[in-house]
C-alpha atoms as a PDB file:
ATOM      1  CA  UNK A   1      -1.787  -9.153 143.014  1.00  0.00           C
ATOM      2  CA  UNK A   2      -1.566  -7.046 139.521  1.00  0.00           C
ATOM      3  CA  UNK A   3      -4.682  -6.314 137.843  1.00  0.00           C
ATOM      4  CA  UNK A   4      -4.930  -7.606 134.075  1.00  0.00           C
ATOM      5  CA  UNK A   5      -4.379  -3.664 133.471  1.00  0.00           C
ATOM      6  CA  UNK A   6      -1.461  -3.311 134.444  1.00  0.00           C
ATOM      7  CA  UNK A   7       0.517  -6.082 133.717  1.00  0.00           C
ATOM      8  CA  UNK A   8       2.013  -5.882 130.264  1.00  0.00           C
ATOM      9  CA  UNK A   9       2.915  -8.599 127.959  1.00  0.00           C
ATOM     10  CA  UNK A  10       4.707  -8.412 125.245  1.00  0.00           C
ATOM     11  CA  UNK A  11       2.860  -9.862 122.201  1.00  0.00           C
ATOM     12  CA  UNK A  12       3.878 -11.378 119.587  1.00  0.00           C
ATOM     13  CA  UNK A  13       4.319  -9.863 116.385  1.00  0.00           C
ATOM     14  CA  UNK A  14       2.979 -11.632 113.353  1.00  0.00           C
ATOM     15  CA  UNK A  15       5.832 -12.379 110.701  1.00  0.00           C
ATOM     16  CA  UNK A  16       3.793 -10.516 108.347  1.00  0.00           C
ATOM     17  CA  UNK A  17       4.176  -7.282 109.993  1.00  0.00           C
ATOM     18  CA  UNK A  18       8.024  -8.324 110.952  1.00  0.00           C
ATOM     19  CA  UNK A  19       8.475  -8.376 106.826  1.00  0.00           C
ATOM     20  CA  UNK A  20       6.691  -5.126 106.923  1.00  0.00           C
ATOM     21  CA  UNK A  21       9.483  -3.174 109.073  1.00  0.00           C
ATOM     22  CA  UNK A  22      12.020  -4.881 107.389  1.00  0.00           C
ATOM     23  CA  UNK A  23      10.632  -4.173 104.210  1.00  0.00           C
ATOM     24  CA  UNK A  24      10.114  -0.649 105.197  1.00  0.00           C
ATOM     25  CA  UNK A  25      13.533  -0.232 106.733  1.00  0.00           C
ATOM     26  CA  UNK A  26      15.248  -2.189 103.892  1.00  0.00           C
ATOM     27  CA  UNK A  27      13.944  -0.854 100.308  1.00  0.00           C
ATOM     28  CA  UNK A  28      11.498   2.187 101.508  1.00  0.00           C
ATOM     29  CA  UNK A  29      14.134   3.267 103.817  1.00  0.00           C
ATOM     30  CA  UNK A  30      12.146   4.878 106.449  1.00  0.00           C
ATOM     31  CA  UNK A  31      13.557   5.914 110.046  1.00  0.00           C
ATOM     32  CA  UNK A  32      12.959   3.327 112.970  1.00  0.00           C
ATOM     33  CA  UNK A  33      10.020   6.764 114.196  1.00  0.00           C
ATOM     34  CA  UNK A  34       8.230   6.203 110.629  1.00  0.00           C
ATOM     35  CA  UNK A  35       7.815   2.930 110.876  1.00  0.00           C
ATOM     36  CA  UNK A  36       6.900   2.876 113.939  1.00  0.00           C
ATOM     37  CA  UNK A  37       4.529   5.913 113.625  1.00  0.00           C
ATOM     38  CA  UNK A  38       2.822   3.851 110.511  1.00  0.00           C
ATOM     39  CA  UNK A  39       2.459   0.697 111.704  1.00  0.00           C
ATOM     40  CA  UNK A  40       0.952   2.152 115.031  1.00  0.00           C
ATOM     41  CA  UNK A  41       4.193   0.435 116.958  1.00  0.00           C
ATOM     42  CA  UNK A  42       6.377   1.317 119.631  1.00  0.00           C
ATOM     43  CA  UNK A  43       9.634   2.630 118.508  1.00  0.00           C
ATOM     44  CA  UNK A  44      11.578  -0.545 120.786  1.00  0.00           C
ATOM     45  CA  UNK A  45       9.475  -3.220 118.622  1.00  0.00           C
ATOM     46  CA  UNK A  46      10.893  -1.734 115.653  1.00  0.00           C
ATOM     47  CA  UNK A  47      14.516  -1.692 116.987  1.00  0.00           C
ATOM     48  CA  UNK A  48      13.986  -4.560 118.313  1.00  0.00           C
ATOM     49  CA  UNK A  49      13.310  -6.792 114.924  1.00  0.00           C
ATOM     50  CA  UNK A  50      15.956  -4.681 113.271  1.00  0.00           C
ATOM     51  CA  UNK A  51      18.343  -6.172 115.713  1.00  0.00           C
ATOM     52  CA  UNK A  52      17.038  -9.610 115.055  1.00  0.00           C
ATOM     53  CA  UNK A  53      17.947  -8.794 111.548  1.00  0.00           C
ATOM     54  CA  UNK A  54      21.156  -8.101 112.037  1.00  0.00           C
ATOM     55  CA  UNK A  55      21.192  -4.351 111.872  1.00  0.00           C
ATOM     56  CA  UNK A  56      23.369  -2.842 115.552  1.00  0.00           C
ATOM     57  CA  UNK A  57      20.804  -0.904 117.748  1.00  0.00           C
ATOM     58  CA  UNK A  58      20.737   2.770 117.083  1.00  0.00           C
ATOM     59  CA  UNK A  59      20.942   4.576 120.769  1.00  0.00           C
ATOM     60  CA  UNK A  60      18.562   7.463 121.563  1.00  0.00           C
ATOM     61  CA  UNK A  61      20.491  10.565 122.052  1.00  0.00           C
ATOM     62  CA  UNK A  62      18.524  12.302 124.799  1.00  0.00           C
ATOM     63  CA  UNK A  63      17.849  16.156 124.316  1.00  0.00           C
ATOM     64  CA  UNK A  64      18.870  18.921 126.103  1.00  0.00           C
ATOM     65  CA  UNK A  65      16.384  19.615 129.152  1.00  0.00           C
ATOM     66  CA  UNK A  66      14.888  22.879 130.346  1.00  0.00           C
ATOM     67  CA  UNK A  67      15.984  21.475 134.098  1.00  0.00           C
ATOM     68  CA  UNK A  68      19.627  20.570 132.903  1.00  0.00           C
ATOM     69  CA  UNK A  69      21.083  23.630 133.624  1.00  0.00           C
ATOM     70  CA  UNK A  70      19.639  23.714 137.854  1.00  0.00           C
ATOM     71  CA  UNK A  71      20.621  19.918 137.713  1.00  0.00           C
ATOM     72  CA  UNK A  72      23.691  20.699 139.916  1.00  0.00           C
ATOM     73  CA  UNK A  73      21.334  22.816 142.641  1.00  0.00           C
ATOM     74  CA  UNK A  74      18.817  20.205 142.728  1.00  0.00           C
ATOM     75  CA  UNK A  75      21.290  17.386 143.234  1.00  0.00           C
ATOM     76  CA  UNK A  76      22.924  19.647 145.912  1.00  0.00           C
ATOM     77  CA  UNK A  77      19.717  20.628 147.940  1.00  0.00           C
ATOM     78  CA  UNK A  78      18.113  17.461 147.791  1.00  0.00           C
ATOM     79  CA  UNK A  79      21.657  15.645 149.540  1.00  0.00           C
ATOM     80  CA  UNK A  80      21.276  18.323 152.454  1.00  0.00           C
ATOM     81  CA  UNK A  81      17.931  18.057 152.620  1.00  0.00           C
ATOM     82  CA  UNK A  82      16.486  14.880 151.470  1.00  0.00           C
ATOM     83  CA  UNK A  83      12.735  14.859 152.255  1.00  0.00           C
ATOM     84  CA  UNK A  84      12.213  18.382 151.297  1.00  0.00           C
ATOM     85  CA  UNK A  85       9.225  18.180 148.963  1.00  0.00           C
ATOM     86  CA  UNK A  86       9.431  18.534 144.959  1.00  0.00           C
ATOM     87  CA  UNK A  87       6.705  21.397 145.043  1.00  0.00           C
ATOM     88  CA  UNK A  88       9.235  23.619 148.012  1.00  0.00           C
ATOM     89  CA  UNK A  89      12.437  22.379 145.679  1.00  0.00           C
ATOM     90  CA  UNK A  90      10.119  23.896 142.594  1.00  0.00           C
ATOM     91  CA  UNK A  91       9.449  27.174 144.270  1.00  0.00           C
ATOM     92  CA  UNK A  92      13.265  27.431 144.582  1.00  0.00           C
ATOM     93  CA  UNK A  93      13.973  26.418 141.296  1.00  0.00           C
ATOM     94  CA  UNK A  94      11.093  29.063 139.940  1.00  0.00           C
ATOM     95  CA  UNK A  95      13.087  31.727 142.320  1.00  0.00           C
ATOM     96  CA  UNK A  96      16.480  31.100 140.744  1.00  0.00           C
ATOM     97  CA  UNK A  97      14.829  30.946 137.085  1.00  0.00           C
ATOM     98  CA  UNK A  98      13.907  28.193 136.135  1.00  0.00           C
ATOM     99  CA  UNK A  99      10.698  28.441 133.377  1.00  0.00           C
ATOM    100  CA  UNK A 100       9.580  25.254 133.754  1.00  0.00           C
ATOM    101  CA  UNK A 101       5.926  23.403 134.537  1.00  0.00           C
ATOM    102  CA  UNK A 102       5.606  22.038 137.683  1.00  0.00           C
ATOM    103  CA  UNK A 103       4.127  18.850 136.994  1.00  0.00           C
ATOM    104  CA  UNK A 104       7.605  18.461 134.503  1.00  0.00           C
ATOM    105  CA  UNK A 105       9.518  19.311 137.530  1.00  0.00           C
ATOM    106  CA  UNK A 106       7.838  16.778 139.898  1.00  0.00           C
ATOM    107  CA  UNK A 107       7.685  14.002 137.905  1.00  0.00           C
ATOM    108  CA  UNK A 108      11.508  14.309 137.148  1.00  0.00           C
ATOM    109  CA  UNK A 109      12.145  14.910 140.878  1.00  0.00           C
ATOM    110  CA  UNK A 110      10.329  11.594 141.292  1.00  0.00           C
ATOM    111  CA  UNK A 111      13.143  10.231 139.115  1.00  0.00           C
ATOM    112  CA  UNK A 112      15.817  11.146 140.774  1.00  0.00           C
ATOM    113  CA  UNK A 113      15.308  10.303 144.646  1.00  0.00           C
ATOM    114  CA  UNK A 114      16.290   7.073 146.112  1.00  0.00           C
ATOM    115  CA  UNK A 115      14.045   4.493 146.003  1.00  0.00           C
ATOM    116  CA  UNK A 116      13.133   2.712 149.489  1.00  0.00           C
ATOM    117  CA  UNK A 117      13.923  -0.768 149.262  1.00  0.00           C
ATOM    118  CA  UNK A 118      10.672  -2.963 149.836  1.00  0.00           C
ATOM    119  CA  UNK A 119      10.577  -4.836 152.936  1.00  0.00           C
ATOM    120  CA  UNK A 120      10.564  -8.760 152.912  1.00  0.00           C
END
């Protein structure tokens, strides 16, 4: 059972403020992040009416990542040792350079291990 909390619908947006980003795309032309930032949206809504509009959906290019570069040794430890905790694999990481926070580092080691498959 979800709590109200922490199920999330997706409301619908009043064709007022749909003429709004359009308007704001079309003749002001701000970025999808302005529009967004002013109308006190998320940045998908925006792209997402765009879309509707016609206009093709502009992909995210994803930055470069303090933890790209030990990628490769995190990939390669966690396949020989796959329950070793993200706090040892940090400590490792730390040892071999990496400047990092560890909360950063845990949450993307949370990302990248195999998730168990839930029982029927």
């Amino acid at each position: 059972m979800h709590s109200a909390s922490n199920v999330k619908h997706r409301m619908a947006l009043s064709k007022e403020k749909e003429n709004q980003i359009l308007r704001d795309h079309f003749v002001e032309h701000w970025k999808v992040g302005t529009i967004a930032t002013q109308l006190n949206l998320h940045h998908s809504v925006v792209d997402r009416v765009l879309a509707q509009a016609g206009l093709p959906k502009v992909e995210r290019t994803l930055r470069p990542s303090i933890i790209d570069p030990y990628l490769p040794f995190i990939h390669e430890t966690l396949a020989q040792y796959p329950r070793l905790t993200a706090a040892r694999l940090y400590d490792m990481a730390k040892a071999r350079g990496y400047p990092g926070a560890p909360s950063f580092f845990r949450q993307r080691i949370s990302q990248m291990r195999p998730r168990k498959q839930p029982e029927a």
